[in-house]
C-alpha atoms as a PDB file:
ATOM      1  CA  UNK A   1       5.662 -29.555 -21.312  1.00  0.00           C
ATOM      2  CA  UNK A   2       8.819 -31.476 -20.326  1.00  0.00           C
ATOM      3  CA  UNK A   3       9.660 -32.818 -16.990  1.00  0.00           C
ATOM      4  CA  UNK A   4       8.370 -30.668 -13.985  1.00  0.00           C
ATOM      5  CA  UNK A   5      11.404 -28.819 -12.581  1.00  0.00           C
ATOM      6  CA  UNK A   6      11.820 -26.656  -9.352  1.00  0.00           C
ATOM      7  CA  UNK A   7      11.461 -22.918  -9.590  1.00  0.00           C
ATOM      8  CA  UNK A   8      13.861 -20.466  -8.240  1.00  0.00           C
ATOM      9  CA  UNK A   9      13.518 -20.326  -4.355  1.00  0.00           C
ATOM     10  CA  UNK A  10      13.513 -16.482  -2.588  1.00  0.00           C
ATOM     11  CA  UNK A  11      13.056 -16.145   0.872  1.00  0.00           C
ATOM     12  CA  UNK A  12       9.460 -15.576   2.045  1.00  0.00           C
ATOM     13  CA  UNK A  13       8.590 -17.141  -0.742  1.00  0.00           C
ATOM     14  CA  UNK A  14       6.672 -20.241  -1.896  1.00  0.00           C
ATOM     15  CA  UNK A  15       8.915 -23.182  -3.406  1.00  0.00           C
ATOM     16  CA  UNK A  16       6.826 -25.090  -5.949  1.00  0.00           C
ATOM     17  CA  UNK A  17       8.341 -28.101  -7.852  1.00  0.00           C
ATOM     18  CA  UNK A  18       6.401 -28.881 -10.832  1.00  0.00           C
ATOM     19  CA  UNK A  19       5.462 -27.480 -14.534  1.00  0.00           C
ATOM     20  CA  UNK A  20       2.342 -24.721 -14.019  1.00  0.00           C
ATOM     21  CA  UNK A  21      -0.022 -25.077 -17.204  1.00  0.00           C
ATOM     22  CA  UNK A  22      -0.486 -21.975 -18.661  1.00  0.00           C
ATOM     23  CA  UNK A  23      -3.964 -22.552 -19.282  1.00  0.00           C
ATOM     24  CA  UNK A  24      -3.989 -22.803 -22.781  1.00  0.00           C
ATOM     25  CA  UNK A  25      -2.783 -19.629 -23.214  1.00  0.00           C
ATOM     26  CA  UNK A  26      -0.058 -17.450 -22.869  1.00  0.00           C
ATOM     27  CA  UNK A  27      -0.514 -17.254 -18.914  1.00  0.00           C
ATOM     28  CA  UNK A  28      -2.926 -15.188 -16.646  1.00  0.00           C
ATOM     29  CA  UNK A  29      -4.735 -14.869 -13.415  1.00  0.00           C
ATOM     30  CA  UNK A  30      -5.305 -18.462 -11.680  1.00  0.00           C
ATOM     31  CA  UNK A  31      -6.095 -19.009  -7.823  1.00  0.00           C
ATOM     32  CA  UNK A  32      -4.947 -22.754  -5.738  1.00  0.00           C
ATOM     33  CA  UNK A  33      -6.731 -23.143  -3.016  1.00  0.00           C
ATOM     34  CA  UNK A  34      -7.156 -26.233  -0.378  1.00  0.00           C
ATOM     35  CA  UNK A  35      -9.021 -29.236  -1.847  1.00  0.00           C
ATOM     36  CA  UNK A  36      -8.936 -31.037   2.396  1.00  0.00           C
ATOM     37  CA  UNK A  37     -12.006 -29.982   4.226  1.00  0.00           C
ATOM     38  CA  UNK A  38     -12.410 -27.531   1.691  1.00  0.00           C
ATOM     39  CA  UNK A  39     -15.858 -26.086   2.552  1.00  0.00           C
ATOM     40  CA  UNK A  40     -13.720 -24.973   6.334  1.00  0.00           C
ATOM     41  CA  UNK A  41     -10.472 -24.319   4.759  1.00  0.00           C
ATOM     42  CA  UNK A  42     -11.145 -22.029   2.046  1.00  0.00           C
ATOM     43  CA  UNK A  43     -13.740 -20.492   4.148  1.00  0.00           C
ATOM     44  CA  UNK A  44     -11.572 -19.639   6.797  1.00  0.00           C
ATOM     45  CA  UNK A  45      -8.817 -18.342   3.995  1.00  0.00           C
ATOM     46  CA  UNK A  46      -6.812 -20.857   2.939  1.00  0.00           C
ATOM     47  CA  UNK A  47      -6.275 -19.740  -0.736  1.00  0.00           C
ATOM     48  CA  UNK A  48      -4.062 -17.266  -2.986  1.00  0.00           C
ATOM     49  CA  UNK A  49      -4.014 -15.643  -6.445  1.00  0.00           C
ATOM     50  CA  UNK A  50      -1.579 -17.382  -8.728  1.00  0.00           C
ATOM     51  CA  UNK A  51      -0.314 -15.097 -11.521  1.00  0.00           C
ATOM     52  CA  UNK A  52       1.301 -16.637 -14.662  1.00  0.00           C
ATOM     53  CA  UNK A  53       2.702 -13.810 -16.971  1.00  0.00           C
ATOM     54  CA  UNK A  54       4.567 -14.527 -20.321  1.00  0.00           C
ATOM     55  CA  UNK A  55       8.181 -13.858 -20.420  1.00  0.00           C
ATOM     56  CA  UNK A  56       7.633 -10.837 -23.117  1.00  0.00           C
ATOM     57  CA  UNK A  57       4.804  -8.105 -21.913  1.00  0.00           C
ATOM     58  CA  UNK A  58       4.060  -6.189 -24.470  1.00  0.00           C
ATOM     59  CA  UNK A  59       1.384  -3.833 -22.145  1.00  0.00           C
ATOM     60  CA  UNK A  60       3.020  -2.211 -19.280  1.00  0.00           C
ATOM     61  CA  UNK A  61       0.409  -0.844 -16.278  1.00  0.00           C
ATOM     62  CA  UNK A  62       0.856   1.736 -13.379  1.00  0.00           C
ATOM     63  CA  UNK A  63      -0.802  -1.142 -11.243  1.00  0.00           C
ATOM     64  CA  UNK A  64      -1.074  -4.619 -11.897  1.00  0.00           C
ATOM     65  CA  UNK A  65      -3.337  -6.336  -8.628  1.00  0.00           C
ATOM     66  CA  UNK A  66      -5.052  -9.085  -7.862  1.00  0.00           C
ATOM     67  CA  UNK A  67      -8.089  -8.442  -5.627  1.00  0.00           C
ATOM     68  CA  UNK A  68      -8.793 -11.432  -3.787  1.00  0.00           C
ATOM     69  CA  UNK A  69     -12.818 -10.642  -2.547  1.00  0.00           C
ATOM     70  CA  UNK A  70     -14.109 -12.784   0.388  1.00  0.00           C
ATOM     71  CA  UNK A  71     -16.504 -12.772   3.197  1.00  0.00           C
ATOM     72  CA  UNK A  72     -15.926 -13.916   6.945  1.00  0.00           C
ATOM     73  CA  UNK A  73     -18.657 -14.800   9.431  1.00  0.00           C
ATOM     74  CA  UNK A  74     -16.182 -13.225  13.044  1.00  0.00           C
ATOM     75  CA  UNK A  75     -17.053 -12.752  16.007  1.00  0.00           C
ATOM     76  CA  UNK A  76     -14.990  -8.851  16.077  1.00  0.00           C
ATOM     77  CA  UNK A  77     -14.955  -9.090  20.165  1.00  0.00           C
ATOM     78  CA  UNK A  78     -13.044 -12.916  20.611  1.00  0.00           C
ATOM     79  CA  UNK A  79     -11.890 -13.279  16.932  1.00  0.00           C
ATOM     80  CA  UNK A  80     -13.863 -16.766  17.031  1.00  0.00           C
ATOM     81  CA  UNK A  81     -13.986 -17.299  13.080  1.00  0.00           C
ATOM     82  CA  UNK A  82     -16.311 -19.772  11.398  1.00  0.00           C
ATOM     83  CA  UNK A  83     -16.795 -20.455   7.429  1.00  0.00           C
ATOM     84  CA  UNK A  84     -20.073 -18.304   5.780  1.00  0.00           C
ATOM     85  CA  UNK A  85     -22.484 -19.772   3.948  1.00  0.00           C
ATOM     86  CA  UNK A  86     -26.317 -18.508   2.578  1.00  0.00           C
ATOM     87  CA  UNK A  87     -28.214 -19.650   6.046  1.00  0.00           C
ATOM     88  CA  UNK A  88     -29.070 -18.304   9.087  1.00  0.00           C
ATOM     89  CA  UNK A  89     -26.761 -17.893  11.614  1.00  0.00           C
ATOM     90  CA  UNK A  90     -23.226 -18.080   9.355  1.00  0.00           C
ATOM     91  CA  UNK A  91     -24.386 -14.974   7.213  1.00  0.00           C
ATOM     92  CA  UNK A  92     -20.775 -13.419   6.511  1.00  0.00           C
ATOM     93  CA  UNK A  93     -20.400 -10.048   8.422  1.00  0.00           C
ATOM     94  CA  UNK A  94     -17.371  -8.832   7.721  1.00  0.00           C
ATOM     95  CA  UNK A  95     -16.092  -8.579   3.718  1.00  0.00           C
ATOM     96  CA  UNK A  96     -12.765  -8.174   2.303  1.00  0.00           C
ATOM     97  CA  UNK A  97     -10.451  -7.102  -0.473  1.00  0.00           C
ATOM     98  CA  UNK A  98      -7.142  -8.855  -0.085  1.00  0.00           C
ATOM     99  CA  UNK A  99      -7.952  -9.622   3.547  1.00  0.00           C
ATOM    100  CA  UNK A 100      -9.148  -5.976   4.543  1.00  0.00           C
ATOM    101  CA  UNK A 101     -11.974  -4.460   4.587  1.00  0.00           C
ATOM    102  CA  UNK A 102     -12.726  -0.574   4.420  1.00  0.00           C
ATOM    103  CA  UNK A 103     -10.984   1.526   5.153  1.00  0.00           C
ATOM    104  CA  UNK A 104      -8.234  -0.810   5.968  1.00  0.00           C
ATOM    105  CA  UNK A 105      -8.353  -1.730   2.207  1.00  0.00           C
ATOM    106  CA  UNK A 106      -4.954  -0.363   0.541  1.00  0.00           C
ATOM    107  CA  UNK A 107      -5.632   2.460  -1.968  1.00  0.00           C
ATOM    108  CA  UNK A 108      -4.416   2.773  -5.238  1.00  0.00           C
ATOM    109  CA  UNK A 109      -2.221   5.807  -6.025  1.00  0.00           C
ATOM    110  CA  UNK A 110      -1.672   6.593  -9.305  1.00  0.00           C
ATOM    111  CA  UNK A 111      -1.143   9.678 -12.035  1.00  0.00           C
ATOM    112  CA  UNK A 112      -4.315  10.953 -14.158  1.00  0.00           C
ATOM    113  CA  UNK A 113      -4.106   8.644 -17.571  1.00  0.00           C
ATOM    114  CA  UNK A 114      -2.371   6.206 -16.127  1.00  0.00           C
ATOM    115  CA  UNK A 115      -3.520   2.453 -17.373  1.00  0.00           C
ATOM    116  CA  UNK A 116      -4.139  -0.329 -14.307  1.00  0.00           C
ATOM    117  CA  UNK A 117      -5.075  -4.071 -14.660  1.00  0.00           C
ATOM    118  CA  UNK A 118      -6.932  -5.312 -11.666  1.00  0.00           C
ATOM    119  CA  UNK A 119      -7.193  -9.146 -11.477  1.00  0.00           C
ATOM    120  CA  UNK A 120     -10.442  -9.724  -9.716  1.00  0.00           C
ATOM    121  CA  UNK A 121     -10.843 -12.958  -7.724  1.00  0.00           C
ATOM    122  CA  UNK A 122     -14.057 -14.493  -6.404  1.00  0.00           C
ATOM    123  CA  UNK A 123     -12.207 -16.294  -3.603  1.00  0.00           C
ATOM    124  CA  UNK A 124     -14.995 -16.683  -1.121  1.00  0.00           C
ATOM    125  CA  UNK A 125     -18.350 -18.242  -1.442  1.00  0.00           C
ATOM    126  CA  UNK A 126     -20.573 -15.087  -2.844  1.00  0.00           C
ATOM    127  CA  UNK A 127     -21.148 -13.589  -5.602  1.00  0.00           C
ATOM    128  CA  UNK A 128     -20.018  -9.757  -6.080  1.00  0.00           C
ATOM    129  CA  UNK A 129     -20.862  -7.498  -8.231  1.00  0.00           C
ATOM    130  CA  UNK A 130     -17.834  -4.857  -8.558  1.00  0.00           C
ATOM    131  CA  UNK A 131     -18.846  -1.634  -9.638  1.00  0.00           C
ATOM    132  CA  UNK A 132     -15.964   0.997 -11.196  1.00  0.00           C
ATOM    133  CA  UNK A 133     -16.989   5.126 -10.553  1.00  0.00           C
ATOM    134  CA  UNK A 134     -14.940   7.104 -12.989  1.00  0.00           C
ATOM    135  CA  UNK A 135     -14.492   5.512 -16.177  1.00  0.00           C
ATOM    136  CA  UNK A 136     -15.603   2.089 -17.605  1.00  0.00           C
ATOM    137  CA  UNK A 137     -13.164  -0.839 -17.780  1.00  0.00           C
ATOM    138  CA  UNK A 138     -12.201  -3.097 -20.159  1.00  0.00           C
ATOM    139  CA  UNK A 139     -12.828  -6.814 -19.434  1.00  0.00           C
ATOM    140  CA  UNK A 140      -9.273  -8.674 -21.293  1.00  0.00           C
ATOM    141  CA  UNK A 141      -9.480 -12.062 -19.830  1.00  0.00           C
ATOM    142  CA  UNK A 142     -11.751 -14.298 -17.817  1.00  0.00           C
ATOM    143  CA  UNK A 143     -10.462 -17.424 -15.513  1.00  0.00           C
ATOM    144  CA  UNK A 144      -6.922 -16.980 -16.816  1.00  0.00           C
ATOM    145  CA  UNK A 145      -8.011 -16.863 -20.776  1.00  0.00           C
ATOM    146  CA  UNK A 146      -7.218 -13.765 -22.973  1.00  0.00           C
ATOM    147  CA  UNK A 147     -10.675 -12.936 -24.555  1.00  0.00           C
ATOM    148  CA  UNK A 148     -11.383 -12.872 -28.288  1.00  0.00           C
ATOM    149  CA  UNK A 149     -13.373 -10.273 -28.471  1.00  0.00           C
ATOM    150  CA  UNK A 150     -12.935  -8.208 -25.084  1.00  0.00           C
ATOM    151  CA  UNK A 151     -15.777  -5.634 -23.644  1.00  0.00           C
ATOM    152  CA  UNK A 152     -16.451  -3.162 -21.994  1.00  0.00           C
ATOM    153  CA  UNK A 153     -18.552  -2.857 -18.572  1.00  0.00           C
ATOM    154  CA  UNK A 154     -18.758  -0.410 -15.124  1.00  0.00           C
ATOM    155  CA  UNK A 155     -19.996  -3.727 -12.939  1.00  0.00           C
ATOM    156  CA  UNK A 156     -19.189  -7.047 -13.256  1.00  0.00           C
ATOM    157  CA  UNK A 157     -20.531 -10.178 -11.233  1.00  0.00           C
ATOM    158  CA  UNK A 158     -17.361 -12.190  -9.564  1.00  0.00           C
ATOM    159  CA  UNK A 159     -18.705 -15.371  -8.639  1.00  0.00           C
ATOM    160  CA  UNK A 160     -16.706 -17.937  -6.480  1.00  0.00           C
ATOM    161  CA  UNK A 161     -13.748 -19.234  -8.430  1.00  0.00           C
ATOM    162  CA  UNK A 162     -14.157 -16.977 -11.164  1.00  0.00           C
ATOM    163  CA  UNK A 163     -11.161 -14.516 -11.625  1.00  0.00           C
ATOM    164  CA  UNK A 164     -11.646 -11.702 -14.064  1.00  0.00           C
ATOM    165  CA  UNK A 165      -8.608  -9.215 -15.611  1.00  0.00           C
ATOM    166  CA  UNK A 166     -10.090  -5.766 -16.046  1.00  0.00           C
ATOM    167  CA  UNK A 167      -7.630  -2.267 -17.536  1.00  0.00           C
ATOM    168  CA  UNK A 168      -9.144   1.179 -17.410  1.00  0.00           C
ATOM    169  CA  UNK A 169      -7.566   4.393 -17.660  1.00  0.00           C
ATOM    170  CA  UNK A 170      -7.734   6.382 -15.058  1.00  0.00           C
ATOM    171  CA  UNK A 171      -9.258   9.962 -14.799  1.00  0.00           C
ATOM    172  CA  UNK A 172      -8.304  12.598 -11.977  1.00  0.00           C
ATOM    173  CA  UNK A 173     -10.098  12.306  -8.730  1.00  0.00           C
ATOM    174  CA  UNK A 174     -10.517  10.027  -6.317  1.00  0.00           C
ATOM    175  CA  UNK A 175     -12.676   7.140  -7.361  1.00  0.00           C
ATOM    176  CA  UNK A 176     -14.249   4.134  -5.873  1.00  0.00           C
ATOM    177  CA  UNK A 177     -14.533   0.260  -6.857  1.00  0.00           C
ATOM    178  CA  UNK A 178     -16.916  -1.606  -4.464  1.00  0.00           C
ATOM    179  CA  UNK A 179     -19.467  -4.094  -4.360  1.00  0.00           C
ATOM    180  CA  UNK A 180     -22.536  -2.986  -5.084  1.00  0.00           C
ATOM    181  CA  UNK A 181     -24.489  -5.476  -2.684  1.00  0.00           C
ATOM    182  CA  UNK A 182     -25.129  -3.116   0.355  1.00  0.00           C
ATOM    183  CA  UNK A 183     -24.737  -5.151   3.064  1.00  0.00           C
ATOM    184  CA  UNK A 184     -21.445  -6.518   1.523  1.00  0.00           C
ATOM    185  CA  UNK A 185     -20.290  -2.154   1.841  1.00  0.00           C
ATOM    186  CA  UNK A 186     -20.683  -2.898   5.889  1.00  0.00           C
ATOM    187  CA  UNK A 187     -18.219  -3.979   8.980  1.00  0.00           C
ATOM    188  CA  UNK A 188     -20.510  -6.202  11.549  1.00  0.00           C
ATOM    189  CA  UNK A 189     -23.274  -4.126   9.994  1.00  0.00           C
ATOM    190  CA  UNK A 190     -21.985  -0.522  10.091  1.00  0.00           C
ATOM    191  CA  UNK A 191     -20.784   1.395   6.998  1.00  0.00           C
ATOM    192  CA  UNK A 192     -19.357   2.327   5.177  1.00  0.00           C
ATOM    193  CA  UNK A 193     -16.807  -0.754   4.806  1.00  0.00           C
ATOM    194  CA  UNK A 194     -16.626  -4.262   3.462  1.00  0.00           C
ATOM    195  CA  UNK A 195     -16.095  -4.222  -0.221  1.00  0.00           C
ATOM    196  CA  UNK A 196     -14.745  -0.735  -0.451  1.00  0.00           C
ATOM    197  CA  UNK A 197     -11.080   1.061  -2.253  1.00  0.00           C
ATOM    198  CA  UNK A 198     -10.282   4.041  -3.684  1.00  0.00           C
ATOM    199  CA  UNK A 199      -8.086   4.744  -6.427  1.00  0.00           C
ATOM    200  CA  UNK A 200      -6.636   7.955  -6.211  1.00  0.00           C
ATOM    201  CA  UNK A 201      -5.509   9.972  -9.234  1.00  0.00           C
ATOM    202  CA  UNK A 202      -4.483  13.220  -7.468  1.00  0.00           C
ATOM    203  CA  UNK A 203      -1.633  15.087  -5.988  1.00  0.00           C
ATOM    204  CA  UNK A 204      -2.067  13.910  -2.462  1.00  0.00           C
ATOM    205  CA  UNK A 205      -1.319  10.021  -2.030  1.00  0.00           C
ATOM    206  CA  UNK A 206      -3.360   8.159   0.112  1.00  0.00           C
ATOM    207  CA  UNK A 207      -2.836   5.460   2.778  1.00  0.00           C
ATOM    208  CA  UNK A 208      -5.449   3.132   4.434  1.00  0.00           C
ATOM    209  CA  UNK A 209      -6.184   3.240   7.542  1.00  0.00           C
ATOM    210  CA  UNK A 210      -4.047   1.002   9.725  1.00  0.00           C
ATOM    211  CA  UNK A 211      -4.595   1.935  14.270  1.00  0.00           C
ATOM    212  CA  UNK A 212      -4.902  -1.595  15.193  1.00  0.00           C
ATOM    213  CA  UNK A 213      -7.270   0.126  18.209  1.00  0.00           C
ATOM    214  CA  UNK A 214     -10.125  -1.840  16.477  1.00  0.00           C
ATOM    215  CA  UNK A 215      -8.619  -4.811  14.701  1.00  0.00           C
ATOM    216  CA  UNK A 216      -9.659  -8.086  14.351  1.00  0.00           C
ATOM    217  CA  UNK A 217      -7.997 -11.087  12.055  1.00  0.00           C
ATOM    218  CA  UNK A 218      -9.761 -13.707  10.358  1.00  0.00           C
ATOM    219  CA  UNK A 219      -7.706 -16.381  12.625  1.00  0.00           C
ATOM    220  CA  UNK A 220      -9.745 -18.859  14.416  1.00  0.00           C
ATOM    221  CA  UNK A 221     -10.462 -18.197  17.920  1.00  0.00           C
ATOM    222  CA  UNK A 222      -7.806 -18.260  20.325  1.00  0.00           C
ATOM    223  CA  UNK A 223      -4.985 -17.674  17.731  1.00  0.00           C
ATOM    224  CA  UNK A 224      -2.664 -14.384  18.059  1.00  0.00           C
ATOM    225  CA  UNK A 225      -3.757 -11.237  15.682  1.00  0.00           C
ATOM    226  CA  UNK A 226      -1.765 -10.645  12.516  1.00  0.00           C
ATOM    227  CA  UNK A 227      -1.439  -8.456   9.645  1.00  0.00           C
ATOM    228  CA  UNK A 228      -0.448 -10.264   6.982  1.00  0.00           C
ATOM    229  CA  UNK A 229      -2.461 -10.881   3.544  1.00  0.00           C
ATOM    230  CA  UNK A 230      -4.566 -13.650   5.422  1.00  0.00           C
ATOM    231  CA  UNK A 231      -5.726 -11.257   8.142  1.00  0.00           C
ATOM    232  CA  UNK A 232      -8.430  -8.572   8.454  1.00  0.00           C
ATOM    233  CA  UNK A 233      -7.721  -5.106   9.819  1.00  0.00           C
ATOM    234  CA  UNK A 234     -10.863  -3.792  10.698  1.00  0.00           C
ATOM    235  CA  UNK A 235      -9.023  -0.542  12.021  1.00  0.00           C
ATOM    236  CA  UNK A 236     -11.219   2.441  11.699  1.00  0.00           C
ATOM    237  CA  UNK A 237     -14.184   0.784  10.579  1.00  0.00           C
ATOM    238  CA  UNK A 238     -16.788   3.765  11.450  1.00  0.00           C
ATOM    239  CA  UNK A 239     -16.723   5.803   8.295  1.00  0.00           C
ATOM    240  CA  UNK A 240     -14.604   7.432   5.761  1.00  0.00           C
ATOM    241  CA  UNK A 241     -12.770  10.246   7.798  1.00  0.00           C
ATOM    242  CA  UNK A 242      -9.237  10.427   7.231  1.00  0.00           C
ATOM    243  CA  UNK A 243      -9.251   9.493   3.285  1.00  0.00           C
ATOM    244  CA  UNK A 244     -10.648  12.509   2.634  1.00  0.00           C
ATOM    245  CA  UNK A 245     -13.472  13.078  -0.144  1.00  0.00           C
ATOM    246  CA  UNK A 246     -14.180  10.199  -3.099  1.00  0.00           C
ATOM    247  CA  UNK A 247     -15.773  10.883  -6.143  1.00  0.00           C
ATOM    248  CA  UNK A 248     -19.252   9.573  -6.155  1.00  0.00           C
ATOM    249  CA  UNK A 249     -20.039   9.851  -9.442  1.00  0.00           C
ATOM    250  CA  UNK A 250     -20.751   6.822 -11.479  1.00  0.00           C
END
């Protein structure tokens, strides 16, 4: 691939010197992560989607997002965070798409027909089965690989690692995507919440919920509250009021 060479720097962004593989392929969705004390690290957060596209698209979307799903085990009261994991005691208890969880999760607004690619990312350590009301969607790619032959599907089991490019066309209404584990659809055990957006294909745009009167961050205890895409606003977590009525239908 020639000899590494450092991309364009833009402020707030990441500077990375070195040649990215593209996976075999043409590009697609990839995730880096920390490889130090990774079972804390990446359990408290520390990871990212990492998008390669090709220099010539020839499929344009409405949307194109990468949904990073995760899990947090927080104290909501001190903000004391500690890594999940499948025992006792560190059961997760908060779960998040892109570091919210509902209805702090950011809605997508679109136009009836429009097309959307969602880039699903298993970046905790659960599976998730992500279930699509609405329409079914087509499965293109799988851990940053164009599929041969792709498929179609309405849920689809994320595991940890695995990141999974879906398109769909989207009907009017207000639909849902969401786990479809039911404690994973609950905020310290009240719903709904967790693993919870709408896409919205109406006249009236939507906006998540964001009064901070509620919010807690996946920091580690003692550290300040923030907002940004490694923090949790659990704003509003009581129910659904506010986004007004979703589509239920599958």
């Amino acid at each position: 691939m020639g000899d590494p060479q450092p991309l364009p720097h833009r402020p707030g962004r990441l500077r990375l010197a070195g040649a990215i593989p593209a996976g075999g392929g043409t590009g697609g969705t990839f995730m880096y992560h920390s490889h130090y004390d990774e079972d804390h690290q990446v359990g408290l957060g520390l990871s990212a989607p990492l998008i390669i596209a090709p220099k010539t698209q020839t499929t344009r979307y409405a949307v194109d997002r990468p949904l990073m799903l995760g899990e947090w085990n927080l104290d909501p009261k001190s903000g004391a965070t500690r890594p999940p994991m499948d025992m006792e005691g560190v059961l997760p208890n908060y779960f998040t798409i892109n570091g919210k969880s509902y209805p702090a999760t950011d809605p997508i607004n679109v136009k009836p027909g429009d097309r959307v690619l969602l880039r699903l990312v298993g970046a905790g350590q659960f599976i998730h089965p992500m279930h699509l009301h609405g329409t079914a969607f087509t499965v293109i790619a799988k851990d940053g690989h164009t599929l041969e032959m792709p498929y179609k599907a309405d849920v689809i089991d994320v595991a940890p690692g695995e990141r999974y490019d879906v398109v769909f066309t989207v009907p009017k209404g207000k639909w849902v995507l969401h786990c479809h584990i039911g404690h994973h659809l609950t905020n310290n055990g009240d719903g709904p919440g967790g693993l919870l957006m709408v896409i919205n294909a109406t006249r009236s745009p939507l906006t998540a919920r964001t009064s901070t009167a509620n919010a807690t961050t996946t920091n580690p205890a003692n550290s300040q509250p923030s907002h940004d895409s490694g923090s949790m606003d659990m704003s509003g977590m009581n129910g659904m009021s506010g986004m007004g009525s979703v589509s239920g239908n599958p």
